[in-house]
N, C-alpha and C. Protein backbone atom coordinates (compact mmCIF):
# COMPACT_ATOMS: atom_id res chain seq x y z
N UNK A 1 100.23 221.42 -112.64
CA UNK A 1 100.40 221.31 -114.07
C UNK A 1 99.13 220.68 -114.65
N UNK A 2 98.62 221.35 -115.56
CA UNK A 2 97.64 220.28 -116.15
C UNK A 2 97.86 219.86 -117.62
N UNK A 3 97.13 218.77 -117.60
CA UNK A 3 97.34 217.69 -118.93
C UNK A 3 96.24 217.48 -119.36
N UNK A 4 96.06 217.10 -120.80
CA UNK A 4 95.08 216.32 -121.21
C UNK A 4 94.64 214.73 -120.86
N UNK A 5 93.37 214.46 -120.15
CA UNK A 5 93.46 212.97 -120.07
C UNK A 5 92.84 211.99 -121.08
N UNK A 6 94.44 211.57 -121.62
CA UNK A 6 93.74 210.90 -122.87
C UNK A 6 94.32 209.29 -123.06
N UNK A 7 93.94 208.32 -123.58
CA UNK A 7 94.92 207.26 -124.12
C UNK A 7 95.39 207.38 -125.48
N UNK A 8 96.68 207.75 -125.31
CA UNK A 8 97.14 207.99 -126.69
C UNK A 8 98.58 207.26 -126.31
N UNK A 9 99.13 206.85 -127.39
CA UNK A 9 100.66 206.25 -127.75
C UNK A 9 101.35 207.45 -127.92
N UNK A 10 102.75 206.81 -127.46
CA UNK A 10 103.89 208.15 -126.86
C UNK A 10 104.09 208.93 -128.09
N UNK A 11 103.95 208.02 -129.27
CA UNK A 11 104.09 208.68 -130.65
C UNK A 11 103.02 209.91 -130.78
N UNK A 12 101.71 209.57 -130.83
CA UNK A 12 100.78 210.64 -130.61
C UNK A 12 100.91 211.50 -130.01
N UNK A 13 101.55 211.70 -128.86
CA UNK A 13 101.76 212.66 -127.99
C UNK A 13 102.90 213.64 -128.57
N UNK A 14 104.43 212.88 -129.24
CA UNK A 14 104.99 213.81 -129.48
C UNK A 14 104.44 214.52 -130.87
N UNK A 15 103.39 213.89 -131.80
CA UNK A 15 103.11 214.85 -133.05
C UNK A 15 101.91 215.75 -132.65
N UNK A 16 101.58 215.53 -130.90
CA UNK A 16 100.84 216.57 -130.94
C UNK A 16 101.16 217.56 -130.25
N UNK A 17 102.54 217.70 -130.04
CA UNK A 17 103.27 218.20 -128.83
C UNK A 17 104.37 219.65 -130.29
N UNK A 18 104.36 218.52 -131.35
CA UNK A 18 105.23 218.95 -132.18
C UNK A 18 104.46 219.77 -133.22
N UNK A 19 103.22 219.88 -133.39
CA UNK A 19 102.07 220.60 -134.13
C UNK A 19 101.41 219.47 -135.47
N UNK A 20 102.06 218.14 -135.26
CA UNK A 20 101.60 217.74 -136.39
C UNK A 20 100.49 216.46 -135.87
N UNK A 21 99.43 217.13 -136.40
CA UNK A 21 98.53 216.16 -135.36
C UNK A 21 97.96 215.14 -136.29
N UNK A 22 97.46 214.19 -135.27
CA UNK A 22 97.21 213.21 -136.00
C UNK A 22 95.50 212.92 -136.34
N UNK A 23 94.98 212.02 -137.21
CA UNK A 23 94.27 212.03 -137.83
C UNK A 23 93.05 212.01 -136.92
N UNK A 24 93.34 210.91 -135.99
CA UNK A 24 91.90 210.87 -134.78
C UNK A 24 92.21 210.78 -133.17
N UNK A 25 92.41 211.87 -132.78
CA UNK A 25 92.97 211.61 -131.19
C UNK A 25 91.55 211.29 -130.40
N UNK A 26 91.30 210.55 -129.73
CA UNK A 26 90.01 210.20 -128.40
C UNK A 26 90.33 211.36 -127.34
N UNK A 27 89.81 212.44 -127.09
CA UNK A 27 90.09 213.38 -126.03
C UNK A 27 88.56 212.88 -124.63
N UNK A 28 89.32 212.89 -123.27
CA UNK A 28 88.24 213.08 -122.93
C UNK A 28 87.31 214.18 -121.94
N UNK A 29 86.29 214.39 -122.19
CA UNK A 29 85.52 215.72 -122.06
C UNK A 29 86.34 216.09 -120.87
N UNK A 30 87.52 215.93 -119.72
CA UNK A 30 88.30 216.35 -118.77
C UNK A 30 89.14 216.53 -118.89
N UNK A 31 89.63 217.36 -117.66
CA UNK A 31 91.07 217.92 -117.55
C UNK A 31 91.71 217.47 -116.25
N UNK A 32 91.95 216.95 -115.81
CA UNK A 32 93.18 216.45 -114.96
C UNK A 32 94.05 217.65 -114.16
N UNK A 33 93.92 217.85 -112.65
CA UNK A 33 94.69 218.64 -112.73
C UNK A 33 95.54 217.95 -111.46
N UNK A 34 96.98 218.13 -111.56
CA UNK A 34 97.98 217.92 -110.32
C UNK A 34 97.71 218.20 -109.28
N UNK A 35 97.72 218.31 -108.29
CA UNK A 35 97.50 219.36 -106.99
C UNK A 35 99.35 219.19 -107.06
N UNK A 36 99.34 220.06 -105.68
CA UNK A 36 100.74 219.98 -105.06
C UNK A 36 100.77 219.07 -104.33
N UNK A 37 100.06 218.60 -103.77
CA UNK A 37 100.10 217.78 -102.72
C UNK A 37 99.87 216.07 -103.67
N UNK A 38 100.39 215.70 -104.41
CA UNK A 38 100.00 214.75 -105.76
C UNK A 38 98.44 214.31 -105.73
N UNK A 39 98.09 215.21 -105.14
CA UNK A 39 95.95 214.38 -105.33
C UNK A 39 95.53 214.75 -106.70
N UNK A 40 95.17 214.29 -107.45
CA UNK A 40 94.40 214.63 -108.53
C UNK A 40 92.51 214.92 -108.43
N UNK A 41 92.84 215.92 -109.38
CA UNK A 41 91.15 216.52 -109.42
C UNK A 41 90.62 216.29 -111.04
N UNK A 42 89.48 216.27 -111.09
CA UNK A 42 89.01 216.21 -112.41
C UNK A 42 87.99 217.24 -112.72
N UNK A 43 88.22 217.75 -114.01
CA UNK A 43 87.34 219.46 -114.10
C UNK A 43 86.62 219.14 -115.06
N UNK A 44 85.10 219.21 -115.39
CA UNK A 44 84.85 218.90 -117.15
C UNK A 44 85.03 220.34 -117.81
N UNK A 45 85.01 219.72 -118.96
CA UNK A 45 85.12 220.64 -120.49
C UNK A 45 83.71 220.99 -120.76
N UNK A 46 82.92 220.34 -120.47
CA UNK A 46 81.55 221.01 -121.30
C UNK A 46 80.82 221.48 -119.45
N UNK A 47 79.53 222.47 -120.03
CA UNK A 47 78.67 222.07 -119.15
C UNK A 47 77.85 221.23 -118.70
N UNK A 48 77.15 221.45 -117.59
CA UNK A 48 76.03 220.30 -117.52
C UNK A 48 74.75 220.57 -118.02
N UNK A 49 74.49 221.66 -118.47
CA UNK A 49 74.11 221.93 -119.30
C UNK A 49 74.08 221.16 -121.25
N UNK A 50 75.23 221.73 -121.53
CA UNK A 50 75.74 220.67 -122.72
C UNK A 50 76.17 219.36 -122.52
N UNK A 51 76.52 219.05 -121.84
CA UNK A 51 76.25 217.96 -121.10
C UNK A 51 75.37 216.84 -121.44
N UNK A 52 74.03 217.53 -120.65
CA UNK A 52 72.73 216.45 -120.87
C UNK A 52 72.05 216.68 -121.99
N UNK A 53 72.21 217.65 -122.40
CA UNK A 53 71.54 218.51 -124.15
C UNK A 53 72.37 217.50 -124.73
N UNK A 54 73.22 217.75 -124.65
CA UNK A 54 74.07 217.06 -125.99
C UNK A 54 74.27 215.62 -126.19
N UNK A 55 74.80 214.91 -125.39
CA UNK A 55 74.88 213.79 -125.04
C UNK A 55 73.66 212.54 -124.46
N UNK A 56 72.55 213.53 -123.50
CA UNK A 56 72.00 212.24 -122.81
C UNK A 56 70.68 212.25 -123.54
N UNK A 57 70.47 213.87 -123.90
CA UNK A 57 69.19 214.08 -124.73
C UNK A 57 69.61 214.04 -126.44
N UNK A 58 70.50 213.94 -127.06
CA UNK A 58 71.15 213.44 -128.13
C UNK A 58 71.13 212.00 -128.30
N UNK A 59 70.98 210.73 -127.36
CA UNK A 59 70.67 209.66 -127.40
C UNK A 59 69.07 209.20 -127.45
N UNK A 60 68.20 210.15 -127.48
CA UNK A 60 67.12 210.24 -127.22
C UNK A 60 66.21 210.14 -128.37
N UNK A 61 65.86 209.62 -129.32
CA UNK A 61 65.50 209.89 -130.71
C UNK A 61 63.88 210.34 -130.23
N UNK A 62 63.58 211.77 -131.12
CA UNK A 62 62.16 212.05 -131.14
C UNK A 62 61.66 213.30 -129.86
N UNK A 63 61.33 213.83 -130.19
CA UNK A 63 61.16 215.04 -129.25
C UNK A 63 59.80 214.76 -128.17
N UNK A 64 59.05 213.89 -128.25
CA UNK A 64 58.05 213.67 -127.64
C UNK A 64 59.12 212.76 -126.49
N UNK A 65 59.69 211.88 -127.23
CA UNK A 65 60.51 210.48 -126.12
C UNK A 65 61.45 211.50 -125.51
N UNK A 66 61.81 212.23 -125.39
CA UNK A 66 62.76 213.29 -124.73
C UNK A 66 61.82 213.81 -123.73
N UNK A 67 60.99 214.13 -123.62
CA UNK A 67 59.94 214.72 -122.63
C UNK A 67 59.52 213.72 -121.68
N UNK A 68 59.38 212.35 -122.54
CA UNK A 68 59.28 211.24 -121.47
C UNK A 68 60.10 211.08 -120.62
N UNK A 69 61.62 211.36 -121.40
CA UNK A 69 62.65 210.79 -120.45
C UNK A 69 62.70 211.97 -119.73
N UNK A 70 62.56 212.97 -119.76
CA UNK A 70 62.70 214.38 -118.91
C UNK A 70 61.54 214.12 -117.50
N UNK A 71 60.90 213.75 -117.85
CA UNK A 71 59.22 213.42 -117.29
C UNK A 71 59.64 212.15 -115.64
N UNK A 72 60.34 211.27 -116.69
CA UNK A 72 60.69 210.01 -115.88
C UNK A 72 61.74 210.34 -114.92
N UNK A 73 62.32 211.28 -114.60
CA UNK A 73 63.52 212.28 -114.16
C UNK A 73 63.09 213.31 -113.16
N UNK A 74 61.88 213.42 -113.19
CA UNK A 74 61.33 214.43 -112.60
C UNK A 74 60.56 213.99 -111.40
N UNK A 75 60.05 214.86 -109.99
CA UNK A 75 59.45 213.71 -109.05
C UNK A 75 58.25 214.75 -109.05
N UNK A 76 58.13 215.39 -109.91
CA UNK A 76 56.76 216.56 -109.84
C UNK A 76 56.60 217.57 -108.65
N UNK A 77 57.67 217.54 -108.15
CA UNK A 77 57.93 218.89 -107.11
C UNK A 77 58.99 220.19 -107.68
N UNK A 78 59.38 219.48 -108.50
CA UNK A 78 60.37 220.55 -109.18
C UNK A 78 61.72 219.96 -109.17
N UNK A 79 62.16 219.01 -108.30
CA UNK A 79 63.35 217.94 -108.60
C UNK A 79 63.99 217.23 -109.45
N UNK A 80 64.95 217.41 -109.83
CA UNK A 80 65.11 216.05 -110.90
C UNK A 80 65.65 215.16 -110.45
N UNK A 81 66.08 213.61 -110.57
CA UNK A 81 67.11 212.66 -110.09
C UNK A 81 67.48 212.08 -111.24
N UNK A 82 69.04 212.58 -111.25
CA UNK A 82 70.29 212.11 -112.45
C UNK A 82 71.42 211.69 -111.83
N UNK A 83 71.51 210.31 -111.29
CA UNK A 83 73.21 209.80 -110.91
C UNK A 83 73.94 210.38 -111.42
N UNK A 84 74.24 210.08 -112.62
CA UNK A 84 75.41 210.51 -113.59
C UNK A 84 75.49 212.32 -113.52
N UNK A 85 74.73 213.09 -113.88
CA UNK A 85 74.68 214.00 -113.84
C UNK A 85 75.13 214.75 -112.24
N UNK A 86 74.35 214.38 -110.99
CA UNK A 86 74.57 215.02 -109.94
C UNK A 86 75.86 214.52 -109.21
N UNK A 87 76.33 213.17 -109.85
CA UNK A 87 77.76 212.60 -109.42
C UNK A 87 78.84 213.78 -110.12
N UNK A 88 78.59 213.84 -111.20
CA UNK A 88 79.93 214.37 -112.27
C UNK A 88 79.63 216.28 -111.88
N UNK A 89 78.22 216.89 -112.06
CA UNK A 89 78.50 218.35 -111.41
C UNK A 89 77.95 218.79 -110.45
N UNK A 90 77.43 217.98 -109.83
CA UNK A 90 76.93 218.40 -107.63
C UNK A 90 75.31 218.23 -107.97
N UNK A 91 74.63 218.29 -107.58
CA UNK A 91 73.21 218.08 -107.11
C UNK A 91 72.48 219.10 -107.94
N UNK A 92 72.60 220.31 -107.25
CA UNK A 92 72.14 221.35 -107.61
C UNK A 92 72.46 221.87 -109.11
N UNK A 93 73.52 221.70 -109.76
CA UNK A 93 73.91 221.91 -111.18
C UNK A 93 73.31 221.15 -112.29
N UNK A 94 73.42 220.15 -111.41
CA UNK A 94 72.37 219.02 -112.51
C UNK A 94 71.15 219.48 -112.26
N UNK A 95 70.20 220.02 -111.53
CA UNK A 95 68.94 220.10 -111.22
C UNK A 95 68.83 221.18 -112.20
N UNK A 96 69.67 222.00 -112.32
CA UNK A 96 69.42 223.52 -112.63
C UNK A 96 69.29 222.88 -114.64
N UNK A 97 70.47 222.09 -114.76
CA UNK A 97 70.60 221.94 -116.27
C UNK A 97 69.59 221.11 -117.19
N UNK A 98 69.11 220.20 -116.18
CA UNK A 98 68.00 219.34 -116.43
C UNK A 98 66.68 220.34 -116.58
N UNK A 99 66.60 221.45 -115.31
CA UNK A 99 65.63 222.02 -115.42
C UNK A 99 65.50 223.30 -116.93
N UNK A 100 66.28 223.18 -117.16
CA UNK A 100 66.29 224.21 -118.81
C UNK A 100 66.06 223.54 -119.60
N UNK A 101 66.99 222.35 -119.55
CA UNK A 101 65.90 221.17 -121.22
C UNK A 101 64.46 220.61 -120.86
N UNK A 102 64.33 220.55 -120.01
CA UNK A 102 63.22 220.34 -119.55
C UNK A 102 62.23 221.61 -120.38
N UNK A 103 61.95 222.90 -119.97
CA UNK A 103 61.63 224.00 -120.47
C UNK A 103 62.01 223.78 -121.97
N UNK A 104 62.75 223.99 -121.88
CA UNK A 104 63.50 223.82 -123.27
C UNK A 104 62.72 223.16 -124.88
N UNK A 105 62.47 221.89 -124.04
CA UNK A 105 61.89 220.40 -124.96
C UNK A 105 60.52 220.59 -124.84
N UNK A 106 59.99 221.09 -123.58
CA UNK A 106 58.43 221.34 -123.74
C UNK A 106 58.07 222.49 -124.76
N UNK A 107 58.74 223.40 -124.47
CA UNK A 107 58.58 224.61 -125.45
C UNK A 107 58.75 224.36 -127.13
N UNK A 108 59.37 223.51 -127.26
CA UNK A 108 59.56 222.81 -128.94
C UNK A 108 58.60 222.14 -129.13
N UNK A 109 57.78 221.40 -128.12
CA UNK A 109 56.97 220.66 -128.61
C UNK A 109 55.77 221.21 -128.45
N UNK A 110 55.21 222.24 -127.58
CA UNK A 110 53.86 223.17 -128.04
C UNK A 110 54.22 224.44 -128.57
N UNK A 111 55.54 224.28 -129.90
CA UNK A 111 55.64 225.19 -131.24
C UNK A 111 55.67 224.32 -132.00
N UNK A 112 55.65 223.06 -132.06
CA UNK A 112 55.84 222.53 -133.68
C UNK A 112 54.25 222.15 -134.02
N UNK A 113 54.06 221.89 -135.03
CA UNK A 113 53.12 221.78 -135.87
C UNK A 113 52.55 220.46 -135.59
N UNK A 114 51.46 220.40 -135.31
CA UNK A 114 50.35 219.04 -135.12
C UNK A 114 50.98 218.14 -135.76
N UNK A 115 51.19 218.21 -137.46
CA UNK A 115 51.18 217.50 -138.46
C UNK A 115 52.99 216.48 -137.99
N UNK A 116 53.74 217.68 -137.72
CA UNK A 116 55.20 217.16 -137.32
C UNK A 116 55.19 216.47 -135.99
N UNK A 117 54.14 216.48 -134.92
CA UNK A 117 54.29 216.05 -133.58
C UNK A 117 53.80 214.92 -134.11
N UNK A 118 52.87 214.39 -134.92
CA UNK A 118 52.33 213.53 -135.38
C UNK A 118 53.39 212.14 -136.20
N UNK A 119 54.39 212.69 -136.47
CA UNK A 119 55.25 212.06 -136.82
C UNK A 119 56.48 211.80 -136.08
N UNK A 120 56.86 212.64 -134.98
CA UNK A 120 57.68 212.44 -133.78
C UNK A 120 57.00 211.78 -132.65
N UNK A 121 55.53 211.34 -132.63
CA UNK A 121 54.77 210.61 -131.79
C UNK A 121 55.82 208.74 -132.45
N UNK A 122 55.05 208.66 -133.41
CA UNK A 122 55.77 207.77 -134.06
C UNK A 122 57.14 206.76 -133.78
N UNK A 123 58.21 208.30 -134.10
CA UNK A 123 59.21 207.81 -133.76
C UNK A 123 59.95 207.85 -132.50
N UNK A 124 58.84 208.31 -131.86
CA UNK A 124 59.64 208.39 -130.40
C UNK A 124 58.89 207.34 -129.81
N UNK A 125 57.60 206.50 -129.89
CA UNK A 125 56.93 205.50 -129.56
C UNK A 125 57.79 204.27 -130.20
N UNK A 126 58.15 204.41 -131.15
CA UNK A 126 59.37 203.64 -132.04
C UNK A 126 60.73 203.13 -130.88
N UNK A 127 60.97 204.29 -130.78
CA UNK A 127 62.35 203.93 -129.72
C UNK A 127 62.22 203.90 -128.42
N UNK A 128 60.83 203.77 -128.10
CA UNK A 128 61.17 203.44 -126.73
C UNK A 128 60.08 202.04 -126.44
N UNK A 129 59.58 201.17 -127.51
CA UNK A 129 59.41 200.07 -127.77
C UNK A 129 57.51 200.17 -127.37
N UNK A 130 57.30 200.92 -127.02
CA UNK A 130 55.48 201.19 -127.50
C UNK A 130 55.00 201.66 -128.57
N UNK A 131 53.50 201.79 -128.67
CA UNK A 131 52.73 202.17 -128.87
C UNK A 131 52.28 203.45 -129.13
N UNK A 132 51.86 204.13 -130.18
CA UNK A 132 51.68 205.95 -130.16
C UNK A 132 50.38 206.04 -128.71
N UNK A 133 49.43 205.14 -128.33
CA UNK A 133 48.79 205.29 -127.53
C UNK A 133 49.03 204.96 -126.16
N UNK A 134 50.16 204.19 -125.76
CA UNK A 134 50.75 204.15 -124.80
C UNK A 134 51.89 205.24 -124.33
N UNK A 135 52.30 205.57 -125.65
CA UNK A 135 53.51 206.81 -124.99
C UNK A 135 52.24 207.93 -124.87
N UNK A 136 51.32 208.14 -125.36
CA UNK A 136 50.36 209.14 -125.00
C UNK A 136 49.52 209.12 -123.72
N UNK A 137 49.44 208.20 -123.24
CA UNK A 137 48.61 207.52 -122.40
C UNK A 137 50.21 207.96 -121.03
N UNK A 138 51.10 207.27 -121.22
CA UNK A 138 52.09 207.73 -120.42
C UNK A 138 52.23 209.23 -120.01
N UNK A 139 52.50 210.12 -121.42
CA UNK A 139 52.25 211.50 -121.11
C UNK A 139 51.09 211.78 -120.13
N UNK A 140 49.72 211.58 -120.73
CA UNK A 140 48.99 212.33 -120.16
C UNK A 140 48.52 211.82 -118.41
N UNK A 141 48.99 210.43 -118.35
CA UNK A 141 48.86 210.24 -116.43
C UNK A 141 49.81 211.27 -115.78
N UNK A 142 51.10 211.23 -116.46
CA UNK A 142 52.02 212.26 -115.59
C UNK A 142 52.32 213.36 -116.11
N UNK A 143 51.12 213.61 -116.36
CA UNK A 143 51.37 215.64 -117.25
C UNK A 143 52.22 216.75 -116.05
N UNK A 144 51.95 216.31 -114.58
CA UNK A 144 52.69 217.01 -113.39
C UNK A 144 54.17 216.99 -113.75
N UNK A 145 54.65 214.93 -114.24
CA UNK A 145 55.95 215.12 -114.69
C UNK A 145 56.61 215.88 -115.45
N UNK A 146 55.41 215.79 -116.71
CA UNK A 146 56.29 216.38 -118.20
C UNK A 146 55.82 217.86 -118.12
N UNK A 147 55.40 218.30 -117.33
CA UNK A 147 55.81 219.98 -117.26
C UNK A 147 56.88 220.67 -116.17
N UNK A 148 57.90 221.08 -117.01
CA UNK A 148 58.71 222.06 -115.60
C UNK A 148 57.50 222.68 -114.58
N UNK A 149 58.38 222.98 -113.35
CA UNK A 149 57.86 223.57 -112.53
C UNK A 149 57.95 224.65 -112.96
N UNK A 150 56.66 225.77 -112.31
CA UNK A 150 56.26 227.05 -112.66
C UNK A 150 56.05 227.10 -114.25
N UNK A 151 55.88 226.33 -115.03
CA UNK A 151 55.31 226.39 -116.32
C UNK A 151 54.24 227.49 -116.62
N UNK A 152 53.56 227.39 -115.69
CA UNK A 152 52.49 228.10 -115.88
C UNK A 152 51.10 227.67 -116.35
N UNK A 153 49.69 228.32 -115.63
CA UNK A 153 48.36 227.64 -116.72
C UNK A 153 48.49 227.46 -118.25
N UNK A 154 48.67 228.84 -118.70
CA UNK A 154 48.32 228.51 -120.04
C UNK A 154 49.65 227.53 -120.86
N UNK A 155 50.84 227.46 -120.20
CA UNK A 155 51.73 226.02 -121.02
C UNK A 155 50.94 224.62 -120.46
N UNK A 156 50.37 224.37 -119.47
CA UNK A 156 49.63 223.41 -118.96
C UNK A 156 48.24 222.92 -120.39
N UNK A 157 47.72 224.22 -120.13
CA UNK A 157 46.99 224.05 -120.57
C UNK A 157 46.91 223.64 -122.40
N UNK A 158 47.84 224.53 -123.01
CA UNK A 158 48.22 224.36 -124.34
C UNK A 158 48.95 222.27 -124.29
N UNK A 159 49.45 222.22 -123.11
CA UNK A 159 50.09 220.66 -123.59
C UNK A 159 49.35 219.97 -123.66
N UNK A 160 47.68 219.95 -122.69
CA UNK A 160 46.65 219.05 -122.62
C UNK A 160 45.96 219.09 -123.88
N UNK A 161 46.28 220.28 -124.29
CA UNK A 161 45.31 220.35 -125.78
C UNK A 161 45.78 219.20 -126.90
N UNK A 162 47.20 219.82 -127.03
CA UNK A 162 48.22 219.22 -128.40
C UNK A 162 47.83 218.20 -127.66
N UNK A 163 48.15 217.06 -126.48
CA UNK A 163 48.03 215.46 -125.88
C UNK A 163 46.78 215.04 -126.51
N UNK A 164 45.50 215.84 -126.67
CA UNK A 164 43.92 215.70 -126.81
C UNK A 164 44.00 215.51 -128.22
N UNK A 165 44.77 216.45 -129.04
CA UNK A 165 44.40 216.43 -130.31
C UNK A 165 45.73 215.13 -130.69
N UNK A 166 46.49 214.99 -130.56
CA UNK A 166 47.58 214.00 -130.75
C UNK A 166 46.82 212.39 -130.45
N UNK A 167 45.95 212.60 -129.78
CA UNK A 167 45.40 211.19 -128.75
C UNK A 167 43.90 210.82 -130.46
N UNK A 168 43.25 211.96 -130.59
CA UNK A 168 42.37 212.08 -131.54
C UNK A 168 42.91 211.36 -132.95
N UNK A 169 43.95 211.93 -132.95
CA UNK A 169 44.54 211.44 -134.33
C UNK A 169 44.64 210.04 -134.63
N UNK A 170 45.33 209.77 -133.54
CA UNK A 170 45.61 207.89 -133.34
C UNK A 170 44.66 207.32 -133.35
N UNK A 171 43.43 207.86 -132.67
CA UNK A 171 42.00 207.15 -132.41
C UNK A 171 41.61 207.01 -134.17
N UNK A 172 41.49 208.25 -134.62
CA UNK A 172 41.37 207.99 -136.17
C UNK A 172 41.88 207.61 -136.91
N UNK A 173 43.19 207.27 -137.22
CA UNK A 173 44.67 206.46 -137.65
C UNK A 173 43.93 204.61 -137.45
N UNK A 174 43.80 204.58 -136.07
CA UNK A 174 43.07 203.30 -136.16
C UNK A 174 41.66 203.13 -136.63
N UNK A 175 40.71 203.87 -136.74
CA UNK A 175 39.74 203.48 -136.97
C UNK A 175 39.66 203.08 -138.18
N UNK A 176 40.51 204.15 -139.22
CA UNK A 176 40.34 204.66 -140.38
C UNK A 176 41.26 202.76 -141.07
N UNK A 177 41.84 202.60 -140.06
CA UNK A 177 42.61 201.37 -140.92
C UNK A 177 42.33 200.04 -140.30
N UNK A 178 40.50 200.10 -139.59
CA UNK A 178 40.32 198.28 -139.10
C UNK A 178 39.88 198.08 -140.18
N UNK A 179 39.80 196.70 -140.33
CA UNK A 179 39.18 196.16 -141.50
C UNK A 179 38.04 196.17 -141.95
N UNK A 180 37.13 196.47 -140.66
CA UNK A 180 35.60 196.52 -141.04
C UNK A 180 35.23 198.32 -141.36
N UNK A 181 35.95 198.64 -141.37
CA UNK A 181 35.89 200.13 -141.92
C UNK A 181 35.20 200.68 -143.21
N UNK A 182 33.96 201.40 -143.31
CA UNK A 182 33.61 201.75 -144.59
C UNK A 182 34.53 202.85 -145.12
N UNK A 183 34.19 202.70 -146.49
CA UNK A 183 35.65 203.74 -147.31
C UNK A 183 34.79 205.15 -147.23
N UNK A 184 35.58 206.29 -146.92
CA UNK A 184 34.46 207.51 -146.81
C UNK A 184 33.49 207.94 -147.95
N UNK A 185 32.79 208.38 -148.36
CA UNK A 185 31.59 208.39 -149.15
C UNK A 185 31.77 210.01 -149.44
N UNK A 186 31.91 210.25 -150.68
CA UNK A 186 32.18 211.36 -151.48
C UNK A 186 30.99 212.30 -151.63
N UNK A 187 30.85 213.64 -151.06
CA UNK A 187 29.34 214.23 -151.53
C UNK A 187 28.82 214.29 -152.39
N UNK A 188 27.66 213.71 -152.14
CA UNK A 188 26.48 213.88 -153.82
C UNK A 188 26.49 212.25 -153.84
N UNK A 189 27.11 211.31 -153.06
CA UNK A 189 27.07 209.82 -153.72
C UNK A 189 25.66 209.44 -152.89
């Protein structure tokens, strides 16, 4: 027989049993199932896929800090290591689901626009308590990390670029705002 596994009061159960449901039930992402033999099994509702998309990379603010954490996950052979993930759907499922956001998040970030990475540098240096030149500096020692395996030269190569020109910016961001800085000088002055 299977059930929903939820904590709900007996009342809840019969108005949801009876069609009249109530305002906020807590469901959780499993299903519970009996055996015959009374062992219980647990099945999830989502993939592991949606899963880590949704949930672990949904906690993640900033699309650059998502690559980190994808990066930090990765052992640069093509592996990933996720407790949570390879506990809850086997080894290999997690490897496989990790390995698509992985692809996934790199591919968003050598299509978006200089100007927008420039501002997700920011806030993803924001939430993970550095520096735009330290989360850059992070990227670019473990560029092996933050690229899926079989990426290919030219995604390699396109990420070193955007890292080069992203790294440029900051260099000028600071220069442009030490104090001993001359103000730029207008042609013809």
């Amino acid at each position: 027989m299977w059930r929903y596994f939820a904590r709900r009061k007996q009342s809840r159960d019969e108005k949801w049993l009876s069609g009249r449901f109530p305002e906020k039930v807590n469901f959780c992402p499993k299903i519970i199932f009996d055996g015959l033999m009374g062992e219980s099994s647990c099945v999830a509702l989502k993939s592991a896929s949606e899963d880590f998309e949704g949930t672990t990379l949904g906690a993640v603010p900033g699309l650059l800090a998502k690559l980190c954490y994808i990066a930090s996950l990765h052992d640069g052979q093509g592996d990933y290591i996720h407790w949570g993930m390879a506990r809850t759907y086997g080894e290999e499922t997690a490897r496989r689901a990790i390995r698509a956001a992985h692809a996934g998040v790199l591919s968003q970030v050598l299509r978006t626009p200089l100007h927008r990475l420039d501002e997700d540098l920011r806030r993803s240096a924001a939430s993970r308590q550095v520096t735009d030149r330290e989360l850059l500096l992070s990227l670019t020692k473990r560029t092996h990390h933050a690229l899926p395996e079989q990426s290919g030269v030219p995604a390699e190569k396109h990420f070193r670029v955007v890292l080069h020109a992203l790294s440029a910016l900051v260099e000028n961001r600071a220069h442009a705002s030490h104090p001993n800085a001359l103000p730029p000088q207008l042609p013809g002055q």
